[in-house]
PDB file of N, CA and C in Angstrom:
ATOM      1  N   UNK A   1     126.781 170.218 121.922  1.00  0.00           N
ATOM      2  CA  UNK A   1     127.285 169.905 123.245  1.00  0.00           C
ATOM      3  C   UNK A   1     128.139 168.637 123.164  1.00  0.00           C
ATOM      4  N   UNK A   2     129.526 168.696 123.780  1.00  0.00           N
ATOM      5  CA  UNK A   2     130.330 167.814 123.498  1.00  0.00           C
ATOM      6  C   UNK A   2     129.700 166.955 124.631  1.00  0.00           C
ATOM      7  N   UNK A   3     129.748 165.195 124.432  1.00  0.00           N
ATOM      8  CA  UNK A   3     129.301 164.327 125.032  1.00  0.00           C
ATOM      9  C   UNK A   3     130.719 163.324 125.528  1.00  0.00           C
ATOM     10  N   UNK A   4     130.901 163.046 126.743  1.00  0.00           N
ATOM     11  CA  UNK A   4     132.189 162.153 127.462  1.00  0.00           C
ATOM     12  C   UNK A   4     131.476 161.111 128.563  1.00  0.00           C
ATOM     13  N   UNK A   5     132.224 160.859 129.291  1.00  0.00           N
ATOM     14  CA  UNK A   5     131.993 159.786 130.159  1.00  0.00           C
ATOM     15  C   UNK A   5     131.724 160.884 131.209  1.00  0.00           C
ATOM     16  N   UNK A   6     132.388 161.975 131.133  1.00  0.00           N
ATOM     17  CA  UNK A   6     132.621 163.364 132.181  1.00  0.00           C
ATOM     18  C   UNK A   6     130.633 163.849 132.427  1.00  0.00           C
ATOM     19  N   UNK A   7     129.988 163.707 131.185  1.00  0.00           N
ATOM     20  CA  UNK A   7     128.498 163.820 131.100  1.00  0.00           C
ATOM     21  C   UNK A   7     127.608 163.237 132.058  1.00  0.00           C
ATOM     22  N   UNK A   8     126.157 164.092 132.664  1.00  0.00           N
ATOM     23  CA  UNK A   8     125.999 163.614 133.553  1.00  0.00           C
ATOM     24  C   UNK A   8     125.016 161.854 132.333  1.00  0.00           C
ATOM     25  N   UNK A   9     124.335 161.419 133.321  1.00  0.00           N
ATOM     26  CA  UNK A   9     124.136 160.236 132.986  1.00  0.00           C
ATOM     27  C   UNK A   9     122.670 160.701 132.261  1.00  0.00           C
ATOM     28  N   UNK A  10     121.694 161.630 132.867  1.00  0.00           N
ATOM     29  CA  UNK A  10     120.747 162.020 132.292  1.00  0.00           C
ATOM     30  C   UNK A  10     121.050 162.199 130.930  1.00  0.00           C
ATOM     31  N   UNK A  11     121.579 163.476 130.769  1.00  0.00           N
ATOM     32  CA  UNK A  11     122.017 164.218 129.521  1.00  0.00           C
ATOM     33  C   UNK A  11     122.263 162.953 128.492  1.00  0.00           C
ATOM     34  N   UNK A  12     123.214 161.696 128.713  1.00  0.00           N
ATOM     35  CA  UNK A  12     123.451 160.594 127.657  1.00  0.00           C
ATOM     36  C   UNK A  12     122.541 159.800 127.838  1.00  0.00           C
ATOM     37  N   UNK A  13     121.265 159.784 128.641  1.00  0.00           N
ATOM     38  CA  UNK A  13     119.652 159.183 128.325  1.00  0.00           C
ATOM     39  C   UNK A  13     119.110 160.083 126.833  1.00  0.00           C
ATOM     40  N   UNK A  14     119.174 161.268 127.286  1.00  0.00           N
ATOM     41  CA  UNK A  14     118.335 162.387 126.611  1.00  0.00           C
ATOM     42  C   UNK A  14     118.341 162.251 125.024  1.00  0.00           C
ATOM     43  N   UNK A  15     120.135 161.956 125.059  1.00  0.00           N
ATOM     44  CA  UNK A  15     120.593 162.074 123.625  1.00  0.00           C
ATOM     45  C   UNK A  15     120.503 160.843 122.910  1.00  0.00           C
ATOM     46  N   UNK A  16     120.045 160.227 122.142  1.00  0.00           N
ATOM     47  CA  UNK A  16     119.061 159.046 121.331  1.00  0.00           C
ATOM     48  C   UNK A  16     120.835 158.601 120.936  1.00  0.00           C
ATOM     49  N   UNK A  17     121.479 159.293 120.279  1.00  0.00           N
ATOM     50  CA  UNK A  17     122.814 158.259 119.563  1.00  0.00           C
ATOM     51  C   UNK A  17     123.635 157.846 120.737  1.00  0.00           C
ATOM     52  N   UNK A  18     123.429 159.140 122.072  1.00  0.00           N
ATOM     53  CA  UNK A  18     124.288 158.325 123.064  1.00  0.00           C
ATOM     54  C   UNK A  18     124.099 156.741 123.549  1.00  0.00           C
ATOM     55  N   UNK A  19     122.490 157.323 123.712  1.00  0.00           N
ATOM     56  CA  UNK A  19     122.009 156.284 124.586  1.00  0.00           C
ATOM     57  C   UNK A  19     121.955 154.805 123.701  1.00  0.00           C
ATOM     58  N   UNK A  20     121.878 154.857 122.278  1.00  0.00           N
ATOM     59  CA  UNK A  20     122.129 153.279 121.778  1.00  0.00           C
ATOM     60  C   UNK A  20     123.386 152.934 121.792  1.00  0.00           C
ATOM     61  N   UNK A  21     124.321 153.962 121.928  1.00  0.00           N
ATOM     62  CA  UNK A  21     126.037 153.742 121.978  1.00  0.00           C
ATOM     63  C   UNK A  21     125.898 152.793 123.451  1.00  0.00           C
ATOM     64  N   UNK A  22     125.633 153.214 124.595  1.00  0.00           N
ATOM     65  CA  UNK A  22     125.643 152.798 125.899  1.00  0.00           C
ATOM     66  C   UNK A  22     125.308 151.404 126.138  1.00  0.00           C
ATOM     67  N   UNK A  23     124.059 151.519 125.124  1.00  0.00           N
ATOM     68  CA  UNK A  23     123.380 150.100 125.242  1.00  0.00           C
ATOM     69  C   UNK A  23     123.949 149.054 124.825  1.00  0.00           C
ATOM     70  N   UNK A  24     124.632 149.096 123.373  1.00  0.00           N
ATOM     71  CA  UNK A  24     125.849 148.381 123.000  1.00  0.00           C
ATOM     72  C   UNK A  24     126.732 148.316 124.015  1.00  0.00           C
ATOM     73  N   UNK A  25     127.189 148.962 125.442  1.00  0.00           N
ATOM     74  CA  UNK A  25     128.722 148.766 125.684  1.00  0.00           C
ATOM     75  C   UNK A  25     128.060 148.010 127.010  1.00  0.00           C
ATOM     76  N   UNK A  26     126.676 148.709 127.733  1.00  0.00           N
ATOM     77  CA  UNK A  26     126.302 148.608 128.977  1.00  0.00           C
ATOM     78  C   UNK A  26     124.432 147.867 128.477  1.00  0.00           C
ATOM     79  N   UNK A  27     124.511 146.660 128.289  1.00  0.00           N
ATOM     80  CA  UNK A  27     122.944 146.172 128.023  1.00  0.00           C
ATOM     81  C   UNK A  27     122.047 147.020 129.338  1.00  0.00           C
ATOM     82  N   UNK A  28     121.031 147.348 129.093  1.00  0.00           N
ATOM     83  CA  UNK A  28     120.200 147.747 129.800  1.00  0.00           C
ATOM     84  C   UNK A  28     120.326 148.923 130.289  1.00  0.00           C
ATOM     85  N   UNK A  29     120.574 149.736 129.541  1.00  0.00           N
ATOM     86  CA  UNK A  29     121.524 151.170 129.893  1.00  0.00           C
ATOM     87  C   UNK A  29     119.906 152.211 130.010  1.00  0.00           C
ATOM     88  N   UNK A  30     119.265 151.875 128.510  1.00  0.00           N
ATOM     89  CA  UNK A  30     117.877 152.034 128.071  1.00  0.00           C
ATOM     90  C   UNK A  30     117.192 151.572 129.381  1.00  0.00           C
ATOM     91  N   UNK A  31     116.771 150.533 129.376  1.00  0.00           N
ATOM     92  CA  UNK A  31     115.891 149.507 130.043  1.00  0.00           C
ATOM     93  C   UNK A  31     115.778 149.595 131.213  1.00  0.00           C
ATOM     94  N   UNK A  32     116.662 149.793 132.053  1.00  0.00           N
ATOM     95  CA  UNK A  32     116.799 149.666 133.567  1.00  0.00           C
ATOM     96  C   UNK A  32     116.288 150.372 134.333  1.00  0.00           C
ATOM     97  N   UNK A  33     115.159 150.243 134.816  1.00  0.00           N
ATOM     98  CA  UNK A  33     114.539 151.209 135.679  1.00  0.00           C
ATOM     99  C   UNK A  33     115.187 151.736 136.557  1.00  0.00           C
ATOM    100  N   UNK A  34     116.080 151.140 137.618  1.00  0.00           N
ATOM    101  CA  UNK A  34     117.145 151.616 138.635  1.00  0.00           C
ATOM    102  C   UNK A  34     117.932 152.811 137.995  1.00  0.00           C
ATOM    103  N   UNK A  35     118.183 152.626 136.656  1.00  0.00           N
ATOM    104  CA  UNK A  35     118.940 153.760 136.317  1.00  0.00           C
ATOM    105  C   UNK A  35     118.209 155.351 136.757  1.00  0.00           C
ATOM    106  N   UNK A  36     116.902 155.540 136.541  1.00  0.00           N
ATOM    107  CA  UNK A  36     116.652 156.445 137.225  1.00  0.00           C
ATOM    108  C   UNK A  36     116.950 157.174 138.613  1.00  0.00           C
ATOM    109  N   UNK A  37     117.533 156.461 139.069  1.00  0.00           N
ATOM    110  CA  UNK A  37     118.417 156.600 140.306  1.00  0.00           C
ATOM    111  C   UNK A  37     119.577 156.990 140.666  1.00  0.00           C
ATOM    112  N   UNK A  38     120.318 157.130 139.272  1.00  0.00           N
ATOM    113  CA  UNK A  38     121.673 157.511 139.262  1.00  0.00           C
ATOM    114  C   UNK A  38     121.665 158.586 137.921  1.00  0.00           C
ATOM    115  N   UNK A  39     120.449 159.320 137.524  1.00  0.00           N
ATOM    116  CA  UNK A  39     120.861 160.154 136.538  1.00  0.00           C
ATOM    117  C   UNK A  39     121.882 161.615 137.215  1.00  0.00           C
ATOM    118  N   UNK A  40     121.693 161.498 138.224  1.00  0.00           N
ATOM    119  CA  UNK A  40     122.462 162.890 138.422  1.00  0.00           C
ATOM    120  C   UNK A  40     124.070 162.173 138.552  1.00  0.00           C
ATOM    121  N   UNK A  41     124.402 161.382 138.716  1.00  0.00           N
ATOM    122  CA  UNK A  41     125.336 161.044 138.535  1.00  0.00           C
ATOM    123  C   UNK A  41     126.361 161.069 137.094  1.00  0.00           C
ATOM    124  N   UNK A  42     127.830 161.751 136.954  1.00  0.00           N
ATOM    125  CA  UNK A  42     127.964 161.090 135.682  1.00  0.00           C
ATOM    126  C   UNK A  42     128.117 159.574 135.505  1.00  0.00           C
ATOM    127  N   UNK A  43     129.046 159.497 133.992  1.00  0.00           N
ATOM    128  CA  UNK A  43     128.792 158.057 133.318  1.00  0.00           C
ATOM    129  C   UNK A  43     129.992 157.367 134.549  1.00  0.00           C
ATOM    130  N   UNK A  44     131.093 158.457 134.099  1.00  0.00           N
ATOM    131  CA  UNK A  44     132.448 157.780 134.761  1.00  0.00           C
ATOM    132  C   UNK A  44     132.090 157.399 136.230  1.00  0.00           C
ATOM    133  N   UNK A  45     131.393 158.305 136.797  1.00  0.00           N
ATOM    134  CA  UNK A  45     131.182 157.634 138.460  1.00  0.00           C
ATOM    135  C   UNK A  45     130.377 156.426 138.699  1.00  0.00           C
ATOM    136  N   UNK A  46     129.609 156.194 137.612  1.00  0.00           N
ATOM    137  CA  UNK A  46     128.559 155.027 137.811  1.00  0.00           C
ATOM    138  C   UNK A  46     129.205 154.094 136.916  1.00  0.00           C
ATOM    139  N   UNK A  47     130.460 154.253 136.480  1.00  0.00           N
ATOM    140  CA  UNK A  47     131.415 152.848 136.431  1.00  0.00           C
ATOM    141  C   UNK A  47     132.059 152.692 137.500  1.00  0.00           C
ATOM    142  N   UNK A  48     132.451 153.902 137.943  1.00  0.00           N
ATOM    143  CA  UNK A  48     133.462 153.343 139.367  1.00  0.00           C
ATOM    144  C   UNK A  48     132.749 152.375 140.398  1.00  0.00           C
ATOM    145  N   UNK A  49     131.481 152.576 140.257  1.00  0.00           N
ATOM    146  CA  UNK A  49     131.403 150.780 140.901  1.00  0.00           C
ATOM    147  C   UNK A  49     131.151 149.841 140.710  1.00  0.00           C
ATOM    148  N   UNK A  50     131.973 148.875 141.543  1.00  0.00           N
ATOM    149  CA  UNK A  50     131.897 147.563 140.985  1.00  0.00           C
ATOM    150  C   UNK A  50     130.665 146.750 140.445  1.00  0.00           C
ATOM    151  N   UNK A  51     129.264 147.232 140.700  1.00  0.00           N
ATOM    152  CA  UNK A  51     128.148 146.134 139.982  1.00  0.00           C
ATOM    153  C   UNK A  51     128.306 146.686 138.505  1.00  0.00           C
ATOM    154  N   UNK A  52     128.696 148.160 138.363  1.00  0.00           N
ATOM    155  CA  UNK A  52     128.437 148.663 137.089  1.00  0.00           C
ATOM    156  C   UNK A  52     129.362 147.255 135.770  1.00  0.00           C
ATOM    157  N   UNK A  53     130.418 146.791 136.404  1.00  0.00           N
ATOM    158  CA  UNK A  53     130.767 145.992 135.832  1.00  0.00           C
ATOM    159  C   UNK A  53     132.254 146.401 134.398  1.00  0.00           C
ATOM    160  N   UNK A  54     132.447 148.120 134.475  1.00  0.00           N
ATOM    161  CA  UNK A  54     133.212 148.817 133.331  1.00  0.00           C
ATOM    162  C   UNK A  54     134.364 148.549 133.660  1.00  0.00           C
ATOM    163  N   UNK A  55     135.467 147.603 132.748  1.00  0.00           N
ATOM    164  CA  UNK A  55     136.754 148.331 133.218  1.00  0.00           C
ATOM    165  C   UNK A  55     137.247 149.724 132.744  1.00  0.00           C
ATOM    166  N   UNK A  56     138.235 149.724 133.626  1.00  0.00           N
ATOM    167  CA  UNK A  56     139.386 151.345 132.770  1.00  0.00           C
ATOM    168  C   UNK A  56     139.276 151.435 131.283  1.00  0.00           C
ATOM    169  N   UNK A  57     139.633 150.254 130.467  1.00  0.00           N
ATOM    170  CA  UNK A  57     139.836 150.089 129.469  1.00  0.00           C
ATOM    171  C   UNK A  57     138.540 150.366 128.731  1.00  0.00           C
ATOM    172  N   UNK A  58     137.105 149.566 129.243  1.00  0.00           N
ATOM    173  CA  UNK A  58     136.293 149.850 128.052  1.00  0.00           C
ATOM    174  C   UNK A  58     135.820 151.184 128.309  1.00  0.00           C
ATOM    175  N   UNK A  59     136.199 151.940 129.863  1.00  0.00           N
ATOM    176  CA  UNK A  59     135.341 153.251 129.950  1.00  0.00           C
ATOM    177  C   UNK A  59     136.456 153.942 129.110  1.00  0.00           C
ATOM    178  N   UNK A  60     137.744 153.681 128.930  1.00  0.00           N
ATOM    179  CA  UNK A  60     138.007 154.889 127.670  1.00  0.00           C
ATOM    180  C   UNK A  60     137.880 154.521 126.193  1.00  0.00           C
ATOM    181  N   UNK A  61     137.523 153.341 125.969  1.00  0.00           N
ATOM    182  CA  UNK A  61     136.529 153.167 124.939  1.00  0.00           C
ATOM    183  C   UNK A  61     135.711 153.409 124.806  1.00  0.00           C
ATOM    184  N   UNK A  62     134.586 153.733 125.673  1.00  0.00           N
ATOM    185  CA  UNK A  62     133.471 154.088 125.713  1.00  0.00           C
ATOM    186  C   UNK A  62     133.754 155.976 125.587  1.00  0.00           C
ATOM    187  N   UNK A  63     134.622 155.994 126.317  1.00  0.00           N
ATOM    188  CA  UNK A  63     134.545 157.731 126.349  1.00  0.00           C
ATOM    189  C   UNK A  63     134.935 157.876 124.659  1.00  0.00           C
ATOM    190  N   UNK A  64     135.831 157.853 124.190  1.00  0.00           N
ATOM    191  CA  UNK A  64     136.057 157.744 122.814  1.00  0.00           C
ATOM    192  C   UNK A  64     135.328 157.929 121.581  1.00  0.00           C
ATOM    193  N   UNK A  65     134.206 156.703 121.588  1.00  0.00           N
ATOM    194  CA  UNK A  65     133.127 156.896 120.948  1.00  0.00           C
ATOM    195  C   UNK A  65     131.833 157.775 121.324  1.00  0.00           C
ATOM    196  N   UNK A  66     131.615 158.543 122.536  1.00  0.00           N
ATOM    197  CA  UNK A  66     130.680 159.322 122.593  1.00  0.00           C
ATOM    198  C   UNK A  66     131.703 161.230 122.836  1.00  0.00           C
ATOM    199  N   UNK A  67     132.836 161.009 122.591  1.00  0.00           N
ATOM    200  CA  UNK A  67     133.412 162.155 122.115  1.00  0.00           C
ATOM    201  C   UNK A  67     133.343 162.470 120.285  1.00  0.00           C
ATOM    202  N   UNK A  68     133.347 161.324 119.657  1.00  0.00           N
ATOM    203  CA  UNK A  68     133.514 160.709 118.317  1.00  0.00           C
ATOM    204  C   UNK A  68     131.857 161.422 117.718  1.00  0.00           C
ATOM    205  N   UNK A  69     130.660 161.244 118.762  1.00  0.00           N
ATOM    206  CA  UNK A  69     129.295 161.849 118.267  1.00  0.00           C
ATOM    207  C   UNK A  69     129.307 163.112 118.584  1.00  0.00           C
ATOM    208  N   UNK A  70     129.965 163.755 118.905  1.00  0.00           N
ATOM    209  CA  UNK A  70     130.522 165.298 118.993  1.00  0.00           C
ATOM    210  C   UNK A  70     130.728 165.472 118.120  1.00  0.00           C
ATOM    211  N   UNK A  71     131.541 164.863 116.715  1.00  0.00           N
ATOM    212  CA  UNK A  71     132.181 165.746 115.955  1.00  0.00           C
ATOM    213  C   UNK A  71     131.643 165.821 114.799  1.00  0.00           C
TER     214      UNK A  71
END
């Protein structure tokens, strides 16, 4: 299963290489209990807001490298 920012947020919990990728870009990606709150959400929508803290730039860095554990 190809993995993007397009993924819901669960699915890149589920997956162990996503989720230490995340943690590197987003500390507490793991950790955050609140995140349970936004798994139905994807990645890209839970940058679009502002506490998430992502710019444009690192979310297509970020998309990049969890297209990159796809291959």
């Amino acid at each position: 299963m190809a993995l993007s920012v397009d993924s819901k947020v669960k699915e890149l919990m589920k997956n162990e290489a996503a989720a230490e990728l995340l943690e590197k870009f987003a500390p507490g990606f793991k950790t955050n209990p609140q995140m349970k709150l936004v798994q139905a959400l994807t990645f890209r929508k839970l940058c679009s807001f502002p506490q998430a803290g992502i710019s444009a730039e690192k979310l297509e860095e970020i998309d990049a490298a969890l297209r990159a554990l796809g291959e």
